[in-house]
PDB file of N, CA and C in Angstrom:
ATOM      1  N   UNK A   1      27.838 -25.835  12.294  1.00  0.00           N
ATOM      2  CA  UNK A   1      26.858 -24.933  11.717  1.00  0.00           C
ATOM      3  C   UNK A   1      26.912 -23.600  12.455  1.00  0.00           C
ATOM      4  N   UNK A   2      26.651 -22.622  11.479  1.00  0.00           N
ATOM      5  CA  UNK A   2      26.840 -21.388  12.365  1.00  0.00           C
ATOM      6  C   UNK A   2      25.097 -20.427  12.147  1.00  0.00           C
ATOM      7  N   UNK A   3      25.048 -19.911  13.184  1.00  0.00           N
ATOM      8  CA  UNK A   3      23.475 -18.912  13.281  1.00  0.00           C
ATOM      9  C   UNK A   3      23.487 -17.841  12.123  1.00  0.00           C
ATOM     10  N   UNK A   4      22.542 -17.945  11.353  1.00  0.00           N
ATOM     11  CA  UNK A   4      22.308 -17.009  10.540  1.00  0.00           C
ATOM     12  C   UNK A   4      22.472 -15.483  10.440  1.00  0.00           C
ATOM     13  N   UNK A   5      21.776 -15.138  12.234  1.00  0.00           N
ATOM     14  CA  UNK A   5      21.634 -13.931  12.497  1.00  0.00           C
ATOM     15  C   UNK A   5      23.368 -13.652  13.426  1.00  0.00           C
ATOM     16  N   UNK A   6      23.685 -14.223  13.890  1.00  0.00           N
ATOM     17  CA  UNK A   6      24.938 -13.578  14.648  1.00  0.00           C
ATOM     18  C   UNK A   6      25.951 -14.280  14.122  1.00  0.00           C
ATOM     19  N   UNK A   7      26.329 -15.929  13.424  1.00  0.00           N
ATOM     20  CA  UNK A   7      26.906 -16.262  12.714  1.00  0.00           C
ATOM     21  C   UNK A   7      28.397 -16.673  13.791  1.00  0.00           C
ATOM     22  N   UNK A   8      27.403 -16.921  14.813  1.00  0.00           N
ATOM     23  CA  UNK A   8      28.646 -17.944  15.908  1.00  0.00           C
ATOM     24  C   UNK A   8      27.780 -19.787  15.997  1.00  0.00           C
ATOM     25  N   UNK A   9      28.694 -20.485  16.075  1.00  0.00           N
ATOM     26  CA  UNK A   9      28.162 -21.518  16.301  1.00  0.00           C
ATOM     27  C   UNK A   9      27.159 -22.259  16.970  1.00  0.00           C
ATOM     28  N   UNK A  10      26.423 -23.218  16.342  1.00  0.00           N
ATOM     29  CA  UNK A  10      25.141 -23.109  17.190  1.00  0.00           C
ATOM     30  C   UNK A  10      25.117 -25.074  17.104  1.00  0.00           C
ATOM     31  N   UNK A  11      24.762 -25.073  18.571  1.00  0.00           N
ATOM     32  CA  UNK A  11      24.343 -27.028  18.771  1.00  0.00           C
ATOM     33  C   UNK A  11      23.583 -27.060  19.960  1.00  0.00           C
ATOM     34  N   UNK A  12      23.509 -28.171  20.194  1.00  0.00           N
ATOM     35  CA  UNK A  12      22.536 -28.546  21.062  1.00  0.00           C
ATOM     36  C   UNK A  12      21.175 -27.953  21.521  1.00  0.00           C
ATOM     37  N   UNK A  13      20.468 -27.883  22.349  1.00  0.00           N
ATOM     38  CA  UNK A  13      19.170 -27.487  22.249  1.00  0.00           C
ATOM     39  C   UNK A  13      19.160 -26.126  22.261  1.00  0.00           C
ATOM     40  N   UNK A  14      19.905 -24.951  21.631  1.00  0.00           N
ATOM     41  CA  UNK A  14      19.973 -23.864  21.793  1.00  0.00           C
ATOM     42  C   UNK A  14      19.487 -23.889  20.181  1.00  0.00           C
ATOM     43  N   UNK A  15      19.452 -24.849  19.173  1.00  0.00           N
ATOM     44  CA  UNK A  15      19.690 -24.504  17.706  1.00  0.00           C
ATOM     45  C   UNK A  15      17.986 -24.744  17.154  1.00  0.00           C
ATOM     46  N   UNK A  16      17.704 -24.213  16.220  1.00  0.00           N
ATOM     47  CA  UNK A  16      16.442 -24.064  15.689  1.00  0.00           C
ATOM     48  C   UNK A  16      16.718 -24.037  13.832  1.00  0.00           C
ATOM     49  N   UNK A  17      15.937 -24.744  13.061  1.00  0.00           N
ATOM     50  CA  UNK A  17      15.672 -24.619  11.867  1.00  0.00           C
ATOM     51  C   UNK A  17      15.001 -23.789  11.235  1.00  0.00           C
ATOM     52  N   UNK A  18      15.665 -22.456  10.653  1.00  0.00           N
ATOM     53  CA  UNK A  18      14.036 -21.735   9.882  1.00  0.00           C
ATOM     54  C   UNK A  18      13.979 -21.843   8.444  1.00  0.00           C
ATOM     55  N   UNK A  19      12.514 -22.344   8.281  1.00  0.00           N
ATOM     56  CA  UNK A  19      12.377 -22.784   6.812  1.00  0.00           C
ATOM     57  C   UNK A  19      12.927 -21.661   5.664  1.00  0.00           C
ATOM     58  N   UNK A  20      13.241 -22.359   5.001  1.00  0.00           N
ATOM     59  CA  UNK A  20      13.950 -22.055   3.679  1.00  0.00           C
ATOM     60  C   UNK A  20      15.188 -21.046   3.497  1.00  0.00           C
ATOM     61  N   UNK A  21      15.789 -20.818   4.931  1.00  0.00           N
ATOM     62  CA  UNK A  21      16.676 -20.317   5.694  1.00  0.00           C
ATOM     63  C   UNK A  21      18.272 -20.644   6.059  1.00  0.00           C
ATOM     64  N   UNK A  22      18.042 -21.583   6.883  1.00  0.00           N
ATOM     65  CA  UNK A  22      19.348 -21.804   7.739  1.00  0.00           C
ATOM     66  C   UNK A  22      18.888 -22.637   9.065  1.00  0.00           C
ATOM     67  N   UNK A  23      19.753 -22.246   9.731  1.00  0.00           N
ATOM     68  CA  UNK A  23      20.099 -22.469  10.850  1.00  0.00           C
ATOM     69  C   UNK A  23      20.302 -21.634  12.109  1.00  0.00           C
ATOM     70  N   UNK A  24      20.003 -21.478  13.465  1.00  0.00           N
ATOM     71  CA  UNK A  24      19.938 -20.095  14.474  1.00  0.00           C
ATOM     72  C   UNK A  24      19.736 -20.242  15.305  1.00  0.00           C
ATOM     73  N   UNK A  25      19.935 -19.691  16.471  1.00  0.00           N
ATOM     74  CA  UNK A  25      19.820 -19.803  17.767  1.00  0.00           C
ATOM     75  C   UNK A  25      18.518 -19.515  18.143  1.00  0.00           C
ATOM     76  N   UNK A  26      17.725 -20.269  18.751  1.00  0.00           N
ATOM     77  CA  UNK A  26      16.203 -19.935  19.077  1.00  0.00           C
ATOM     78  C   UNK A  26      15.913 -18.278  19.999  1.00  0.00           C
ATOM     79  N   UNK A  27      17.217 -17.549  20.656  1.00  0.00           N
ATOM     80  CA  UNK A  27      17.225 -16.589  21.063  1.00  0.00           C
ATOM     81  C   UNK A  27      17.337 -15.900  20.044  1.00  0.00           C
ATOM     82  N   UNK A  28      18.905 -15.782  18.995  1.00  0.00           N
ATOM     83  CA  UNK A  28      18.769 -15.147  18.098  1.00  0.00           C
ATOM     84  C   UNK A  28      17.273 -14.695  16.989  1.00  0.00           C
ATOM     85  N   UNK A  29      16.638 -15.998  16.681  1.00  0.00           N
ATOM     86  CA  UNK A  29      15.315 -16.027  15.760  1.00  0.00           C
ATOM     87  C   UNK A  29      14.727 -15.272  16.780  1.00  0.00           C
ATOM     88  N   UNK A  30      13.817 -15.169  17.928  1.00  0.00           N
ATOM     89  CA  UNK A  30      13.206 -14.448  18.074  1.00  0.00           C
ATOM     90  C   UNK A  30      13.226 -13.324  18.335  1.00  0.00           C
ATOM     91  N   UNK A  31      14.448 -12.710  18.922  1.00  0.00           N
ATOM     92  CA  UNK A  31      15.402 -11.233  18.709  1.00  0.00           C
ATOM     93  C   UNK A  31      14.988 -10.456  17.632  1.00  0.00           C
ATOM     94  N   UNK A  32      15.206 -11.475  16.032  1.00  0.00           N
ATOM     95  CA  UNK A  32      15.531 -10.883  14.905  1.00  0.00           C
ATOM     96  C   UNK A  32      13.467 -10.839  14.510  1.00  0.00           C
ATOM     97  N   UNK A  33      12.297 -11.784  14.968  1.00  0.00           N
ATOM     98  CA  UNK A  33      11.450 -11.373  15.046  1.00  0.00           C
ATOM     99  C   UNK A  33      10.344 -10.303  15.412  1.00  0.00           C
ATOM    100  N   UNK A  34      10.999  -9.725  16.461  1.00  0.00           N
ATOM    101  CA  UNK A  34      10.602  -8.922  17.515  1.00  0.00           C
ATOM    102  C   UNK A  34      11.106  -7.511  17.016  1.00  0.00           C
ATOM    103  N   UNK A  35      12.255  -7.532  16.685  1.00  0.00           N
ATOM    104  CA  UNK A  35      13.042  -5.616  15.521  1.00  0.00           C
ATOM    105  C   UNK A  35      12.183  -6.178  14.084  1.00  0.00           C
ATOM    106  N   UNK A  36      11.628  -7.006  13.326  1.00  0.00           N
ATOM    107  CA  UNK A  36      11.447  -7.240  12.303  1.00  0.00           C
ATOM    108  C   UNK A  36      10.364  -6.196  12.122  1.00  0.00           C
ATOM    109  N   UNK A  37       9.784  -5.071  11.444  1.00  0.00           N
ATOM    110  CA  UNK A  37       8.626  -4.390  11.187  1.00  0.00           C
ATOM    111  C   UNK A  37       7.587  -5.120   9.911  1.00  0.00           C
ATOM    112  N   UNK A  38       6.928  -6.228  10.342  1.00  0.00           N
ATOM    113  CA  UNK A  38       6.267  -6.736   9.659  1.00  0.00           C
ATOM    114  C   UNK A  38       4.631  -6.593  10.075  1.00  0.00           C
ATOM    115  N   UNK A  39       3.686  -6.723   9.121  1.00  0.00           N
ATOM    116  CA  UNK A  39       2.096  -7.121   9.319  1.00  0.00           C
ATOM    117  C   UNK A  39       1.724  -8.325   8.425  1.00  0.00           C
ATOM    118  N   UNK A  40       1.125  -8.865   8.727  1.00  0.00           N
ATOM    119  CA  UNK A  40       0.831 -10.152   7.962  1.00  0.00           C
ATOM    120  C   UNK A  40       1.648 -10.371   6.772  1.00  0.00           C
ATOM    121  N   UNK A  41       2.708 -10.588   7.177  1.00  0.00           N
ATOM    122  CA  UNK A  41       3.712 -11.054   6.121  1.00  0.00           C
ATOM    123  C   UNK A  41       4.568  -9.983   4.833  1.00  0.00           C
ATOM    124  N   UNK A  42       3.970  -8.466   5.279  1.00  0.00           N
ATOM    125  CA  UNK A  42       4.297  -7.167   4.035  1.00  0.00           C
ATOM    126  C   UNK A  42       5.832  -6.914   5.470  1.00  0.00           C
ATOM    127  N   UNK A  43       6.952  -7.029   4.834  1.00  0.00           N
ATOM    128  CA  UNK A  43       7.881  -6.258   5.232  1.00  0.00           C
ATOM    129  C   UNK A  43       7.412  -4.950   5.381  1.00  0.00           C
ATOM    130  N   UNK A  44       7.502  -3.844   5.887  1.00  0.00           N
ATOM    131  CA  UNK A  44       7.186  -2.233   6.450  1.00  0.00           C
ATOM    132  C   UNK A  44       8.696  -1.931   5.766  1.00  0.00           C
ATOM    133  N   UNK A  45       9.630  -2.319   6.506  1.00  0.00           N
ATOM    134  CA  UNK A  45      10.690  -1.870   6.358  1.00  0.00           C
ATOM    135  C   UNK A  45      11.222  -2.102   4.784  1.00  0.00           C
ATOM    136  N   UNK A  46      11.022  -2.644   3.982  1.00  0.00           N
ATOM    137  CA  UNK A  46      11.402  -3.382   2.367  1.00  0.00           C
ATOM    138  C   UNK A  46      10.546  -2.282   2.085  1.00  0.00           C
ATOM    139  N   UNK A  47      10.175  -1.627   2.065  1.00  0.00           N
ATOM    140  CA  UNK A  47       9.145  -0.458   1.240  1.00  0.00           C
ATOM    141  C   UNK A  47      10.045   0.516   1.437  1.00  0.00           C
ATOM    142  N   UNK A  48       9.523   1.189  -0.028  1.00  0.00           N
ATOM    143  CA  UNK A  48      10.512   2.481  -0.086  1.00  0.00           C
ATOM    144  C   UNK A  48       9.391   4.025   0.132  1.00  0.00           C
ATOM    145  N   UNK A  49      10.631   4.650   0.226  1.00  0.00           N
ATOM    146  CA  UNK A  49       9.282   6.132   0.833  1.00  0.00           C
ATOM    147  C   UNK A  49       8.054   6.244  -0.268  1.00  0.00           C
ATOM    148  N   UNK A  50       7.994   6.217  -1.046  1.00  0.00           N
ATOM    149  CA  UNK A  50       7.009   6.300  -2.199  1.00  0.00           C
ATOM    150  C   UNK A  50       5.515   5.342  -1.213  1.00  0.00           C
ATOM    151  N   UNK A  51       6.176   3.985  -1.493  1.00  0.00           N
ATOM    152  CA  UNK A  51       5.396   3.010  -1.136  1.00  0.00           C
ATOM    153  C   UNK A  51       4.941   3.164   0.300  1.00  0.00           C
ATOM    154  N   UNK A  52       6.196   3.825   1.035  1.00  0.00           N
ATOM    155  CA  UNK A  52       5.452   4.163   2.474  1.00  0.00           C
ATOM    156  C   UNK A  52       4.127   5.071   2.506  1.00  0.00           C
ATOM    157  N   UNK A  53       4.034   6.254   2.070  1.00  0.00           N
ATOM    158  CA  UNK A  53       3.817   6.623   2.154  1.00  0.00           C
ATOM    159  C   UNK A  53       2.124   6.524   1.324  1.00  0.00           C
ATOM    160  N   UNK A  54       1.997   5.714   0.160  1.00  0.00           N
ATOM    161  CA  UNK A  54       0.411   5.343  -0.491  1.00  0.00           C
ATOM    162  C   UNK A  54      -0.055   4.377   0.661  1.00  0.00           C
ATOM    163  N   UNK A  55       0.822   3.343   1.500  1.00  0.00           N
ATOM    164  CA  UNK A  55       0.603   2.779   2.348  1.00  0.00           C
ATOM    165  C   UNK A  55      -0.413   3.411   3.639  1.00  0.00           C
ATOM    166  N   UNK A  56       0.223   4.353   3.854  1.00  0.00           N
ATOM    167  CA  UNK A  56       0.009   5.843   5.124  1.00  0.00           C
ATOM    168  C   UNK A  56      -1.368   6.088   4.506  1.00  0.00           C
ATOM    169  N   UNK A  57      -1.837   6.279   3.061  1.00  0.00           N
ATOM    170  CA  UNK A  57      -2.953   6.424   2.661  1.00  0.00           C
ATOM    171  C   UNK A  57      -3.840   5.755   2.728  1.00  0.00           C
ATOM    172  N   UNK A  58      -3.710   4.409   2.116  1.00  0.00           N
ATOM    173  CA  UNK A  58      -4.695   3.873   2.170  1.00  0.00           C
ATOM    174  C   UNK A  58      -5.247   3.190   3.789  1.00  0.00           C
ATOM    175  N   UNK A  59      -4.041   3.028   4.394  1.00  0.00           N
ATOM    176  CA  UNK A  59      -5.231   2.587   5.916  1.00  0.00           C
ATOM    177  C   UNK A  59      -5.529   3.953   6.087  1.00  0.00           C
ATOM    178  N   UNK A  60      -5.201   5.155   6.247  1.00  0.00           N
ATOM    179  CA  UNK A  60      -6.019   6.211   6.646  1.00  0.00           C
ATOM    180  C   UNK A  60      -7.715   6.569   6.261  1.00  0.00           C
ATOM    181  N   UNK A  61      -7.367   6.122   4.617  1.00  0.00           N
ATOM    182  CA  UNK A  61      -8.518   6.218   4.360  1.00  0.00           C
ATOM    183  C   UNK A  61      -9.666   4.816   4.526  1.00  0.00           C
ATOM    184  N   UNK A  62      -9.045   4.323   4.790  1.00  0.00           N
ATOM    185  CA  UNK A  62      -9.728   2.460   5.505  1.00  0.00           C
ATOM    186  C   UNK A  62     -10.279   3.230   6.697  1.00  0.00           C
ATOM    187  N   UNK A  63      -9.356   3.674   7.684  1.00  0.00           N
ATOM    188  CA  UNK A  63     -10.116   4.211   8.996  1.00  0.00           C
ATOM    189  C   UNK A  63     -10.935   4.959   8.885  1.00  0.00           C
ATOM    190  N   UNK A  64     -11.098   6.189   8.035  1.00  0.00           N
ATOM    191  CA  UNK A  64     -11.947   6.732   7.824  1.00  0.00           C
ATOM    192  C   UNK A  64     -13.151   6.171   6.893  1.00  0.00           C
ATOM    193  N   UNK A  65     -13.547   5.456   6.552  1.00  0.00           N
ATOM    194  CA  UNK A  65     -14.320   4.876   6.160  1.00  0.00           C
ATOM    195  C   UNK A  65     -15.289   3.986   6.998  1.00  0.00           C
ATOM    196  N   UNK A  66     -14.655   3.334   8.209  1.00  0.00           N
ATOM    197  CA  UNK A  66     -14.619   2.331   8.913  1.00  0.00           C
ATOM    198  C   UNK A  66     -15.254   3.744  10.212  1.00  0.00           C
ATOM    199  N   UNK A  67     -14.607   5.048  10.259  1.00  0.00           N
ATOM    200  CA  UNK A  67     -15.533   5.965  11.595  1.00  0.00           C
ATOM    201  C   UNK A  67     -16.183   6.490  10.988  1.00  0.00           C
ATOM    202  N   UNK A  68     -16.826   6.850   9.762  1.00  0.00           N
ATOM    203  CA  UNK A  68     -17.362   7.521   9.366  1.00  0.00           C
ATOM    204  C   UNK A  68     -19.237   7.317   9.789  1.00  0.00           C
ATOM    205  N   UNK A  69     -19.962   8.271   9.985  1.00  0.00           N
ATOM    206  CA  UNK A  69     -20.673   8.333  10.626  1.00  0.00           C
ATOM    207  C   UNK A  69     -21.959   7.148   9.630  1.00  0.00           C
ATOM    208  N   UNK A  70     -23.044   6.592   9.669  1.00  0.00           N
ATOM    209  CA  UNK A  70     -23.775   5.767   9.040  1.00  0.00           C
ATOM    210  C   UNK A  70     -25.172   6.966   8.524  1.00  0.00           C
ATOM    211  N   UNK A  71     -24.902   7.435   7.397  1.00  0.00           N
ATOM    212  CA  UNK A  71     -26.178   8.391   7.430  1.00  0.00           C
ATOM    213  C   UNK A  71     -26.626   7.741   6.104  1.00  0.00           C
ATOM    214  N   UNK A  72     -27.040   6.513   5.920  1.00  0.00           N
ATOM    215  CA  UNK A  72     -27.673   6.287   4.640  1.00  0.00           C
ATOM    216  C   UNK A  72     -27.436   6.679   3.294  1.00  0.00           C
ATOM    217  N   UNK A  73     -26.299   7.842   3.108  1.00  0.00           N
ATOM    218  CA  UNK A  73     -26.756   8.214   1.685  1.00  0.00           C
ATOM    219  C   UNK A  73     -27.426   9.708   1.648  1.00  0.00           C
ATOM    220  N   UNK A  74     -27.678  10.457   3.229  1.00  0.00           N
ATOM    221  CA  UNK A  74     -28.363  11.403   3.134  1.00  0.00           C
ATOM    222  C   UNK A  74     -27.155  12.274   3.439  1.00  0.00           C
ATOM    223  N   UNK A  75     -27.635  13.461   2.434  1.00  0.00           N
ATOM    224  CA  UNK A  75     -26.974  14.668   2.859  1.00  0.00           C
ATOM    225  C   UNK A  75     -27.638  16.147   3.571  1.00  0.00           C
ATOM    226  N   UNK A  76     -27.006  16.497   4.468  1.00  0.00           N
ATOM    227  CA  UNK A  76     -27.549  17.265   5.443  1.00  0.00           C
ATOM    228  C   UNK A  76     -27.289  18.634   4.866  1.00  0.00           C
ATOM    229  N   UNK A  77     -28.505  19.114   4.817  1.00  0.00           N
ATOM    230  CA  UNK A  77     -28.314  20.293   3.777  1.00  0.00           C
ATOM    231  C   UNK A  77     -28.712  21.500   5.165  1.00  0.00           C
ATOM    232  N   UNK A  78     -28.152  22.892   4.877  1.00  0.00           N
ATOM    233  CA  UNK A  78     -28.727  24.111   5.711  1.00  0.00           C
ATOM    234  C   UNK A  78     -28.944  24.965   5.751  1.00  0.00           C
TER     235      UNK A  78
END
């Protein structure tokens, strides 16, 4: 059997199963985890600039929503 990610042979306790995958070196898998640009499961990197970029929007506007100051509904007039 050969490692998915480097595709040299892999046995004994060096080898790991990843579901619905292959086969890999438990160094290799977590290598290829660690460069992976993921958040709860959304590839970052599989997005194209378009998508990057409504992405860039909407948590911005999440954060701003989330600091925005708590004034009830009132507007401060002057």
């Amino acid at each position: 059997m050969r490692c998915m990610f480097c595709d040299k042979p892999v046995h004994g306790r060096e080898c790991m199963t990843v579901p619905n995958e292959g086969v890999a070196h438990q160094k290799c898998f977590q290598a290829n985890e660690v460069m992976k640009r993921t958040f709860q499961h959304l590839d970052i990197s599989a997005l194209n600039d378009q998508e990057l970029v409504d992405l860039k929007d909407l948590v911005l506007a999440e954060e701003n929503s989330r600091n925005a100051p708590n004034d009830d509904g009132d507007i401060e007039l002057f």
